[in-house]
N, C-alpha and C. Protein backbone atom coordinates (compact mmCIF):
# COMPACT_ATOMS: atom_id res chain seq x y z
N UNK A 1 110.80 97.61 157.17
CA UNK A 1 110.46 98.76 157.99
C UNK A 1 109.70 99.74 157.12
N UNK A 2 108.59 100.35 157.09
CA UNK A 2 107.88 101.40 156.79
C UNK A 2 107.83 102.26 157.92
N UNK A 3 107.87 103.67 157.71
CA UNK A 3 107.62 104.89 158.63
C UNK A 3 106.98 105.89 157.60
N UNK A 4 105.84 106.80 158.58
CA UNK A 4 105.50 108.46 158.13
C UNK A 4 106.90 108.66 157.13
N UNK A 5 106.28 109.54 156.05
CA UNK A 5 107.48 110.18 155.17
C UNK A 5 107.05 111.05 156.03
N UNK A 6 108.77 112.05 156.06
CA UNK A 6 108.80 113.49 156.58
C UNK A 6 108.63 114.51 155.07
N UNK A 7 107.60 115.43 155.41
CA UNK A 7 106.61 116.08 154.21
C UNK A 7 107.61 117.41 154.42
N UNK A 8 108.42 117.67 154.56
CA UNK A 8 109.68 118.98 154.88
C UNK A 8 110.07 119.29 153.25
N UNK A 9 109.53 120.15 152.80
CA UNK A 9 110.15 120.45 150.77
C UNK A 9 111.77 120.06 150.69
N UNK A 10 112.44 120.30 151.76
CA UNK A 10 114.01 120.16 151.61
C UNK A 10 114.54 118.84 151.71
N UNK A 11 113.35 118.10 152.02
CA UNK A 11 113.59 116.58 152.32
C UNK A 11 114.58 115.66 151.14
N UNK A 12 115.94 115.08 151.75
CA UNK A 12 116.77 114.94 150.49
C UNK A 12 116.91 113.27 150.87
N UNK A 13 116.45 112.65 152.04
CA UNK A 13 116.58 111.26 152.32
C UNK A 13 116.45 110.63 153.85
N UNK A 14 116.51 109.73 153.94
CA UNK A 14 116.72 108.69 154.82
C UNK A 14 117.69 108.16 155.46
N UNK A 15 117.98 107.86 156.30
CA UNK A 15 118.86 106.77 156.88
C UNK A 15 118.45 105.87 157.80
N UNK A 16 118.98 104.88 157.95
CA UNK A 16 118.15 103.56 158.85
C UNK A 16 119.13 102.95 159.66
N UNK A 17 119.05 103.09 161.05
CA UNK A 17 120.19 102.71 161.52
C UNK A 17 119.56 101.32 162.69
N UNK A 18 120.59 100.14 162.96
CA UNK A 18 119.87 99.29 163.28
C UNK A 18 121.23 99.01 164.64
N UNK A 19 120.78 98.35 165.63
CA UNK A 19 121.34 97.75 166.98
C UNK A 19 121.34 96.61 167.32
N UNK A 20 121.75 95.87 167.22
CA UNK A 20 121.62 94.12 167.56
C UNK A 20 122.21 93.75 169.16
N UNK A 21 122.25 92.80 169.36
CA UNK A 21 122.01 92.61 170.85
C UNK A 21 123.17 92.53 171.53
N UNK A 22 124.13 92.98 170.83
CA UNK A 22 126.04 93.20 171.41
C UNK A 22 125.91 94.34 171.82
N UNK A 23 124.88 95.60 171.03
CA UNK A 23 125.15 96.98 171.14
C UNK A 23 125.57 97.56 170.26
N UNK A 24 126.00 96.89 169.61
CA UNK A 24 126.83 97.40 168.44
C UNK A 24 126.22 98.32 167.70
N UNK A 25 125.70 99.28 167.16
CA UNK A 25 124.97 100.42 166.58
C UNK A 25 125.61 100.92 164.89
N UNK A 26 124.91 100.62 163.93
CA UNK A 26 125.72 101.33 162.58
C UNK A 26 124.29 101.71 161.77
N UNK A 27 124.75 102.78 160.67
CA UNK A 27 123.82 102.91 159.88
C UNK A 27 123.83 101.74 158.86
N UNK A 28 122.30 101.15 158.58
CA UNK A 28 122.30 100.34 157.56
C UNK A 28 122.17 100.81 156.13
N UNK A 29 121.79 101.86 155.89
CA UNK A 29 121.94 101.90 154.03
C UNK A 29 123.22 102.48 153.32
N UNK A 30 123.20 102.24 152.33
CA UNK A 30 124.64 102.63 151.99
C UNK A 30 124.37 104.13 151.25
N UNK A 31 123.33 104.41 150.80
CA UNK A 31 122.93 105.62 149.92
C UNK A 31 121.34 106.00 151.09
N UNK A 32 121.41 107.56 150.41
CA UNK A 32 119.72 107.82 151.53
C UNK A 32 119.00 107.21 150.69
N UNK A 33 118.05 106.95 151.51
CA UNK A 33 116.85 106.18 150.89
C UNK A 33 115.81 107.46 150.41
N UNK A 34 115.06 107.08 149.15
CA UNK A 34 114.54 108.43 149.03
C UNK A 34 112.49 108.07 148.89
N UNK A 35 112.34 106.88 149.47
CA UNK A 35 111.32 106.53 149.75
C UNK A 35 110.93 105.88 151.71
N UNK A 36 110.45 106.02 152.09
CA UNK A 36 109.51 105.48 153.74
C UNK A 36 109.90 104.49 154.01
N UNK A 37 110.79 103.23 153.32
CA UNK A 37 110.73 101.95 153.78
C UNK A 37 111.74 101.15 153.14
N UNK A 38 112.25 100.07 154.16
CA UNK A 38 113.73 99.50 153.86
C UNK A 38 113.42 98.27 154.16
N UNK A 39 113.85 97.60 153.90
CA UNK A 39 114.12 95.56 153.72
C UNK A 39 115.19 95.95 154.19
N UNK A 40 115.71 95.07 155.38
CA UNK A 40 116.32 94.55 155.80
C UNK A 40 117.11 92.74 155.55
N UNK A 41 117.95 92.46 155.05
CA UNK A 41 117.93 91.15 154.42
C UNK A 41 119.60 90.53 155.17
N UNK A 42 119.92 91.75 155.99
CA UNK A 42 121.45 90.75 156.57
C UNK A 42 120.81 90.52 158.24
N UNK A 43 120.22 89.88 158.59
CA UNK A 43 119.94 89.59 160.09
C UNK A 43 119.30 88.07 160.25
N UNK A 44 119.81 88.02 161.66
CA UNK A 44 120.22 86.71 162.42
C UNK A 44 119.29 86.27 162.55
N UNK A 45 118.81 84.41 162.68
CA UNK A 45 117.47 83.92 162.69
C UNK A 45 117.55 84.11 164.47
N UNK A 46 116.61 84.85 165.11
CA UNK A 46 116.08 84.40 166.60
C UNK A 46 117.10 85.29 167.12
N UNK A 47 117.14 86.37 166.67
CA UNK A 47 117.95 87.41 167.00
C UNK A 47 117.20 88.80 167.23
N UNK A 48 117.59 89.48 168.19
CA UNK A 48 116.62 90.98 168.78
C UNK A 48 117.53 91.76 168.13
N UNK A 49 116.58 92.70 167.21
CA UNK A 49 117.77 94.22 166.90
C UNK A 49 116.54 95.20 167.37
N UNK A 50 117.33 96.49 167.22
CA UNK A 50 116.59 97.73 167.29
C UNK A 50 116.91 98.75 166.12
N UNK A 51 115.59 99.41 165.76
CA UNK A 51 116.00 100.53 164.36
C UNK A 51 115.85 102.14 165.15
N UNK A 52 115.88 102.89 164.08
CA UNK A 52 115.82 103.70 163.80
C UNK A 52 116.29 104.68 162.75
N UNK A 53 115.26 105.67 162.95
CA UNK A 53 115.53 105.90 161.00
C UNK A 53 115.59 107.91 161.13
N UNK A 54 116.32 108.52 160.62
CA UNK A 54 116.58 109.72 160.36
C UNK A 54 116.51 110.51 159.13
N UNK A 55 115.80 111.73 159.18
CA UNK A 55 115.65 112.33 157.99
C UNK A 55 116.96 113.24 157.98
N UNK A 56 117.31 113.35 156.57
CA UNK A 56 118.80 114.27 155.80
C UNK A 56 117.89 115.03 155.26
N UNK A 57 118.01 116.39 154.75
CA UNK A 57 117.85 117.48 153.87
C UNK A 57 118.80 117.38 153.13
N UNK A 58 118.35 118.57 151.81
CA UNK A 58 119.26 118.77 151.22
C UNK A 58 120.54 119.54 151.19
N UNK A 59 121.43 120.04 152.44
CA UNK A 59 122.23 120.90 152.79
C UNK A 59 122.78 119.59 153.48
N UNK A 60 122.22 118.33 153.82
CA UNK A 60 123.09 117.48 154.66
C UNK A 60 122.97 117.58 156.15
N UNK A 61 121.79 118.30 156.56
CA UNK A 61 121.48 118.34 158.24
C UNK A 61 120.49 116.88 158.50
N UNK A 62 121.18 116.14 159.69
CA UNK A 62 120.56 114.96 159.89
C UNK A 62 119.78 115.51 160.99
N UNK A 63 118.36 114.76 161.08
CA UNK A 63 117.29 115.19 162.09
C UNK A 63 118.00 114.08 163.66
N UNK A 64 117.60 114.71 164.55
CA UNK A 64 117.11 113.83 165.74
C UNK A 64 116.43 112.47 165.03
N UNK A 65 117.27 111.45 165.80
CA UNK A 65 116.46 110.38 165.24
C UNK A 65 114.53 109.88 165.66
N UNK A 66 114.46 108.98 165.17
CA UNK A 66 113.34 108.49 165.51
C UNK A 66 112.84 107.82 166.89
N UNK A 67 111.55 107.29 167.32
CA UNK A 67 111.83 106.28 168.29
C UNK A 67 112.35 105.16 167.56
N UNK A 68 112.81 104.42 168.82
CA UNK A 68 113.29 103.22 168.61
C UNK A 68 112.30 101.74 168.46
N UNK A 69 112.34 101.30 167.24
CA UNK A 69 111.36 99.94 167.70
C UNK A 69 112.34 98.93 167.39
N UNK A 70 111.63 97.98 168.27
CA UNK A 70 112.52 96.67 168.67
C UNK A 70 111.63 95.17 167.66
N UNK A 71 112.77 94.57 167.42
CA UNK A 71 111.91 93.66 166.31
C UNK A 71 112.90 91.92 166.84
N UNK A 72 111.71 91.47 166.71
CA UNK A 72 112.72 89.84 166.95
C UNK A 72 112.52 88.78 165.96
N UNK A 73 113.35 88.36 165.04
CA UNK A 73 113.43 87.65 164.16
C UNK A 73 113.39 86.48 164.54
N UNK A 74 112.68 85.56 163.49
CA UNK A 74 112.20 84.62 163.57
C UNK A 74 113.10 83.30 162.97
């Protein structure tokens, strides 16, 4: 996944949150990401998920997330 960096000076990270086809919804990184783009490496062959990704500051305010894009593995 690559996205726009958010250009905000207080900008303290990332989060990437992903949906697979139960519904099931969790954030995927374990730490913020402090660069635009994440590998994904635990998902199902021929399987539909959905992302989305949220900017943190440095005080710990999470943004409104992103849109959602839908990806189908191969």
């Amino acid at each position: 996944l690559i996205w726009t960096a958010n250009a905000e000076p207080d900008l303290a990270g990332y989060n990437v949150y992903r949906r697979d086809n139960t519904g099931q919804a969790l954030r995927i990184n374990h730490e913020l990401l402090g660069t635009p783009i994440f590998r994904d490496t635990a998902v199902g062959r021929g399987q539909k998920y959905a992302y989305w990704v949220t900017a943190v500051d440095l005080a710990g305010n999470e943004s409104k997330p992103s849109a959602e894009v839908e990806v189908q593995t191969q």
